[in-house]
C-alpha atoms as a PDB file:
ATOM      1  CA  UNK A   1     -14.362  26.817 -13.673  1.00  0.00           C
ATOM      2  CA  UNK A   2     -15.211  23.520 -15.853  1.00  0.00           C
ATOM      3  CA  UNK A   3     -13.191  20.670 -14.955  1.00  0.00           C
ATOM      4  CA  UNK A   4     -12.573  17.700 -17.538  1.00  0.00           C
ATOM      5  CA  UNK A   5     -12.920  14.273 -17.314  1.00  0.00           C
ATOM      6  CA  UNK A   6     -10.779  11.659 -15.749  1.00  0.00           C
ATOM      7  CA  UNK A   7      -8.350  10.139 -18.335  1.00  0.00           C
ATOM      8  CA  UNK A   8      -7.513   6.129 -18.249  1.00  0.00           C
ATOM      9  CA  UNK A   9      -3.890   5.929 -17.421  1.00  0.00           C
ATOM     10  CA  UNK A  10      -2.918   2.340 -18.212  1.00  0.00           C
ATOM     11  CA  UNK A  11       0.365   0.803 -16.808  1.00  0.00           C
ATOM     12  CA  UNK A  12       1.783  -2.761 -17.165  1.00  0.00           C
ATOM     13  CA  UNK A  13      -0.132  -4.588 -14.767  1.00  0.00           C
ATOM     14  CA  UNK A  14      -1.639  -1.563 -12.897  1.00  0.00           C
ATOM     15  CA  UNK A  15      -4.539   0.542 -13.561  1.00  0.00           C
ATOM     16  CA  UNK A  16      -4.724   3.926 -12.953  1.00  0.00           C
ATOM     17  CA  UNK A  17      -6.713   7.437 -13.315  1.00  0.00           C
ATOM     18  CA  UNK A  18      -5.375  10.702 -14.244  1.00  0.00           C
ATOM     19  CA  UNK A  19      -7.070  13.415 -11.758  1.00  0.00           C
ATOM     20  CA  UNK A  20      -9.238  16.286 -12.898  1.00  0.00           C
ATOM     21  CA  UNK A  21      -7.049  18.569 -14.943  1.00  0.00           C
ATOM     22  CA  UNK A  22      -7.957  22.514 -13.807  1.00  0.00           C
ATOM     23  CA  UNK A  23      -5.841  25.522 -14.710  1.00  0.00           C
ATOM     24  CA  UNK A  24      -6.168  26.018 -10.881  1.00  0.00           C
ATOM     25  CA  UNK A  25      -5.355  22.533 -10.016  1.00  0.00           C
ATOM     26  CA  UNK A  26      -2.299  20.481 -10.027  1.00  0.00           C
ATOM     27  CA  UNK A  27      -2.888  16.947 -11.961  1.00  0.00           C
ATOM     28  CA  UNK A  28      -3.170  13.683 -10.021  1.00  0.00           C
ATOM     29  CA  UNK A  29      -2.498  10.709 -10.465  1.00  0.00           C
ATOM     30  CA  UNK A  30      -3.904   7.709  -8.293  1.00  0.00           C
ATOM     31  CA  UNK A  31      -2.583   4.287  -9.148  1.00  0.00           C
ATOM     32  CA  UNK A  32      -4.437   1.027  -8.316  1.00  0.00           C
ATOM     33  CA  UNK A  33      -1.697  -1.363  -5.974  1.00  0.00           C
ATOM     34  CA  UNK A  34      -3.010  -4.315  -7.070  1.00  0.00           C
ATOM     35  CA  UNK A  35      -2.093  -6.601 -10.217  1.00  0.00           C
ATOM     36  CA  UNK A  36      -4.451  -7.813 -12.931  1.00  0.00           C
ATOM     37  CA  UNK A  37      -6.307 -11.179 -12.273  1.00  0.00           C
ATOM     38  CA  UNK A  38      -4.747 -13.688 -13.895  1.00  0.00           C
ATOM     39  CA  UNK A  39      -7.009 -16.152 -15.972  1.00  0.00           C
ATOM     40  CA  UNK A  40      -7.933 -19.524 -14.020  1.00  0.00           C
ATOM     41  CA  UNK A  41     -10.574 -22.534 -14.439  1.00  0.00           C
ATOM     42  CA  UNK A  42     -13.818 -22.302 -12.142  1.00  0.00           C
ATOM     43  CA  UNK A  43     -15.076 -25.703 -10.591  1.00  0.00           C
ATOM     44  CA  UNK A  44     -18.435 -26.327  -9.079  1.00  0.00           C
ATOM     45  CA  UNK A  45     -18.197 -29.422  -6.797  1.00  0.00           C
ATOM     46  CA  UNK A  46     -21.639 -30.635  -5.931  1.00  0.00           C
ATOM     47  CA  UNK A  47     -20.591 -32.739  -2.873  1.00  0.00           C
ATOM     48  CA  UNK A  48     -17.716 -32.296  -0.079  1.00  0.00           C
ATOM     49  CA  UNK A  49     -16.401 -35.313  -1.359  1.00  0.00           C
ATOM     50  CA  UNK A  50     -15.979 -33.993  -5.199  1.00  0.00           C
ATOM     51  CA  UNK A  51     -14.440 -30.597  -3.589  1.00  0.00           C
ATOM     52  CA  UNK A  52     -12.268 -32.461  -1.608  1.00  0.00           C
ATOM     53  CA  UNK A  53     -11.358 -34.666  -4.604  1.00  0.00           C
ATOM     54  CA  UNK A  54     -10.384 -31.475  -6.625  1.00  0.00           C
ATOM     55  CA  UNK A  55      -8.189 -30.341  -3.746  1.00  0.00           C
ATOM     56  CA  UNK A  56      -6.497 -33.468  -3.825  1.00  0.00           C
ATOM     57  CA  UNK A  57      -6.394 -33.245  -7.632  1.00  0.00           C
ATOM     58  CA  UNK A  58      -4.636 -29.574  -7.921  1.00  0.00           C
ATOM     59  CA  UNK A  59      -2.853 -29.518  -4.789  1.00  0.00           C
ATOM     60  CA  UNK A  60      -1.114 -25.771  -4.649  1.00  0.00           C
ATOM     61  CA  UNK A  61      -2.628 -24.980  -8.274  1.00  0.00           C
ATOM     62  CA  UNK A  62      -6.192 -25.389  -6.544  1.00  0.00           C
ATOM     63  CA  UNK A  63      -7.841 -23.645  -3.644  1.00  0.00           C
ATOM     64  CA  UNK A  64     -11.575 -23.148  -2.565  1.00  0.00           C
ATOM     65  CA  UNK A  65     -13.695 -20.391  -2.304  1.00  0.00           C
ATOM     66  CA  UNK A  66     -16.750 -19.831  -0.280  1.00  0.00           C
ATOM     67  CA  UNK A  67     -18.106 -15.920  -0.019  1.00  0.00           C
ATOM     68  CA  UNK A  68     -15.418 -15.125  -2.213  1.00  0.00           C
ATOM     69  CA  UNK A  69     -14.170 -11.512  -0.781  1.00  0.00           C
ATOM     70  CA  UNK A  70     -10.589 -12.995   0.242  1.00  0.00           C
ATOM     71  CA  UNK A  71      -9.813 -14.590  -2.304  1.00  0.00           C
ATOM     72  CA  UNK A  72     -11.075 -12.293  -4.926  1.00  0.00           C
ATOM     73  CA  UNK A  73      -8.505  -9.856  -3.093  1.00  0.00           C
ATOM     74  CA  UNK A  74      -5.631 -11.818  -2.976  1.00  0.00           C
ATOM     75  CA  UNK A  75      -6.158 -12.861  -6.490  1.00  0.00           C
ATOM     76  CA  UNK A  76      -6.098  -8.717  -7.352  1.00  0.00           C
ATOM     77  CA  UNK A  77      -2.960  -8.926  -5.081  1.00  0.00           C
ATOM     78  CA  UNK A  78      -0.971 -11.207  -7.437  1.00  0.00           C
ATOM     79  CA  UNK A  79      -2.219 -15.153  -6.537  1.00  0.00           C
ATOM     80  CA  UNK A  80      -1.806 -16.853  -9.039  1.00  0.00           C
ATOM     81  CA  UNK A  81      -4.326 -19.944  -9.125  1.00  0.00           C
ATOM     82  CA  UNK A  82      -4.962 -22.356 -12.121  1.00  0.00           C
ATOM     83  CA  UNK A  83      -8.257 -23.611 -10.597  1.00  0.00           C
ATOM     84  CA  UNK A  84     -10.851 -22.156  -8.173  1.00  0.00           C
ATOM     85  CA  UNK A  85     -12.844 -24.864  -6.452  1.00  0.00           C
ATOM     86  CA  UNK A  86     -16.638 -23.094  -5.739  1.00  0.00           C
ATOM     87  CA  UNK A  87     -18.299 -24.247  -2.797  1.00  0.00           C
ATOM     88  CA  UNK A  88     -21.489 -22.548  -2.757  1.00  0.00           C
ATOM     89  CA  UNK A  89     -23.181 -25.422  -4.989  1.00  0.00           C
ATOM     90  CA  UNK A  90     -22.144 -27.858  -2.150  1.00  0.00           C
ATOM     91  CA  UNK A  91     -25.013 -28.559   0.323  1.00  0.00           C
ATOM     92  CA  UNK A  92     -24.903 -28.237   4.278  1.00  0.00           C
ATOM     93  CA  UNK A  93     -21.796 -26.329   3.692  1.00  0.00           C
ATOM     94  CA  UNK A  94     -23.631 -23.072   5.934  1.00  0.00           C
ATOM     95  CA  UNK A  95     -24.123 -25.742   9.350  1.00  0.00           C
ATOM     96  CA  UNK A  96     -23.788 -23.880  12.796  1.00  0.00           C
ATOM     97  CA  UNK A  97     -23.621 -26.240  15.803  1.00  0.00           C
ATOM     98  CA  UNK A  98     -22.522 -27.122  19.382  1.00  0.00           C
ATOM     99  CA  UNK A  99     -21.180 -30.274  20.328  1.00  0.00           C
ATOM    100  CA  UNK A 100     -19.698 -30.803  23.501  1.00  0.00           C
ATOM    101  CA  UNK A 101     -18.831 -27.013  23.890  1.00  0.00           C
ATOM    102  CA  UNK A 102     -17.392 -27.012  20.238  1.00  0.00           C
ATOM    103  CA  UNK A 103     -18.114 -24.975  17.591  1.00  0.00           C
ATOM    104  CA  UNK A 104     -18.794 -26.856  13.996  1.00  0.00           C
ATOM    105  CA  UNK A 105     -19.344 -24.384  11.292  1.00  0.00           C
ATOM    106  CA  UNK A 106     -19.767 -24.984   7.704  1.00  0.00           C
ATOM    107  CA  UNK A 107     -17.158 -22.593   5.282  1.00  0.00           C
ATOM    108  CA  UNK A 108     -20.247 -21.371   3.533  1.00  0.00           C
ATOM    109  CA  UNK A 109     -21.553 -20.471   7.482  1.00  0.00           C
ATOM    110  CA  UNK A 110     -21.217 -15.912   6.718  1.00  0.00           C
ATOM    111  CA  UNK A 111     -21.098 -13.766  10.057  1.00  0.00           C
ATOM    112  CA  UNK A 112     -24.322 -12.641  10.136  1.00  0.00           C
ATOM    113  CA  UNK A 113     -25.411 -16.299  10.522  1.00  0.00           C
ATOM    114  CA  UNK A 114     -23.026 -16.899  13.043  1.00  0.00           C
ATOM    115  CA  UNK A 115     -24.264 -13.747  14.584  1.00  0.00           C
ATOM    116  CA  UNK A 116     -27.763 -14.967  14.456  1.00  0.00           C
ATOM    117  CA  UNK A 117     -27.107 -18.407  15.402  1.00  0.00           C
ATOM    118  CA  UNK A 118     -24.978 -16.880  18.656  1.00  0.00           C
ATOM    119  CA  UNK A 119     -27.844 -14.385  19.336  1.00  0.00           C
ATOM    120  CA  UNK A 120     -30.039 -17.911  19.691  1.00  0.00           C
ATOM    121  CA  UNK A 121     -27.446 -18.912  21.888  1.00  0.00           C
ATOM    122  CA  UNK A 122     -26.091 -16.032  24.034  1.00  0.00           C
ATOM    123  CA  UNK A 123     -26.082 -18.032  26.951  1.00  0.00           C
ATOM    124  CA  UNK A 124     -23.322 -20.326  25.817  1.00  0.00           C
ATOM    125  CA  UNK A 125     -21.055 -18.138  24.403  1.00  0.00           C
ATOM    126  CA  UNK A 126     -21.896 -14.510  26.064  1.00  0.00           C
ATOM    127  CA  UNK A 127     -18.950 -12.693  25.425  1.00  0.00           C
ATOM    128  CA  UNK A 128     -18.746 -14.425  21.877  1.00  0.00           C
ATOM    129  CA  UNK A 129     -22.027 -13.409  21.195  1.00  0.00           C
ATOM    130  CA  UNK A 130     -21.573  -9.367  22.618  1.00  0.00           C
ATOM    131  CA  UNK A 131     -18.244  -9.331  20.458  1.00  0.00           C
ATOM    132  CA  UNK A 132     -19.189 -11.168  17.185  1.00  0.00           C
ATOM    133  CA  UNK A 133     -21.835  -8.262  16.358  1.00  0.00           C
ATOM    134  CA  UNK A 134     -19.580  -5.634  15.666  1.00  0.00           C
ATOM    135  CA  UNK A 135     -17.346  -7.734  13.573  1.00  0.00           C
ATOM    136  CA  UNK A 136     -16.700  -6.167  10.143  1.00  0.00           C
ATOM    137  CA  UNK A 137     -18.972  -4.059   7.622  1.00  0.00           C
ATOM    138  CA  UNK A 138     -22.394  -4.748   6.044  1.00  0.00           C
ATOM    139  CA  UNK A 139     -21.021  -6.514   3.034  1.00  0.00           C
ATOM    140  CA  UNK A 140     -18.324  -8.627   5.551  1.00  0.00           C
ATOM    141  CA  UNK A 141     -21.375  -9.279   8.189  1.00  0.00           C
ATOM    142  CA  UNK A 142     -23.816 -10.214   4.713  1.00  0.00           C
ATOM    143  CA  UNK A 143     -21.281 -11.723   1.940  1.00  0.00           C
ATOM    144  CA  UNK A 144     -17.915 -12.910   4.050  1.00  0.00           C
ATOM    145  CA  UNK A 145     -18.318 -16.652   5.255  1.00  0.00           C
ATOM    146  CA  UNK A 146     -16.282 -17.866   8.441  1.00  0.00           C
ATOM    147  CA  UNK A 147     -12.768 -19.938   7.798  1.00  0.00           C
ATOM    148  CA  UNK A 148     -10.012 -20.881   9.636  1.00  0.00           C
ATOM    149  CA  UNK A 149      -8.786 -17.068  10.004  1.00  0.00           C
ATOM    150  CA  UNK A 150     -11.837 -16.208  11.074  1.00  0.00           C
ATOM    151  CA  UNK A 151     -12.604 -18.952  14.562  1.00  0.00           C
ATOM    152  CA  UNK A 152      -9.244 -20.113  16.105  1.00  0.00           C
END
């Protein structure tokens, strides 16, 4: 039996795949739930105090974005955002520190430097540090930075 290939099934705003058609097998059809990305303007702020400026700037038309994976999926979930304020560029924005039994982390800080810094640390923070390393996947532990849903 010789199956064809998937055919592009385009919707308003969705995208979709027709399944494998088969004389043995009933078509599919698997449709994307998210929205196309609307278009926006990227800013690279070189200092806290030009991102902060920007902030200021595009109030609810702005918002930041450090490892990117949440906000690239809420912008396939509909956001809409006129400006995205890129913090990467901005130095000692990955900082880990105590300071009288507070945590200061930078938004560009990702868990598996917050992992490392607590393995430094385990004494501190031991059932922080036994819990933090099984927090989310490779690419979440590698590519997602900490914010304020991430430490309360």
């Amino acid at each position: 039996m010789r199956l064809s290939q998937p055919n592009l099934n385009v919707l308003p705003g969705k995208l979709g795949v027709t399944g494998l058609q088969s004389p043995n097998i009933t078509p599919l059809t698997i449709h994307r739930s998210r929205n196309l990305i609307n278009p926006f303007k990227v800013h690279r702020p070189e200092t806290t105090v030009e991102a902060v400026d920007m902030k200021r700037q595009f109030g609810e038309n702005g918002v930041y974005m450090a490892g990117g994976i949440d906000v690239v999926n809420r912008l396939k979930m509909g956001l809409h955002v006129k400006n995205l304020i890129h913090l990467p560029s901005v130095k000692d924005l990955d900082v880990i520190s105590e300071i009288n039994n507070f945590l200061l982390i930078g938004f560009l800080a990702t868990h598996f430097d917050f992992e490392n810094w607590l393995s430094r640390r385990h004494n501190l923070f031991p059932s922080l540090s036994a819990t933090w390393r099984k927090v989310g996947n490779i690419r979440v532990r590698f590519k997602g930075t900490l914010d304020r849903k991430s430490v309360v």
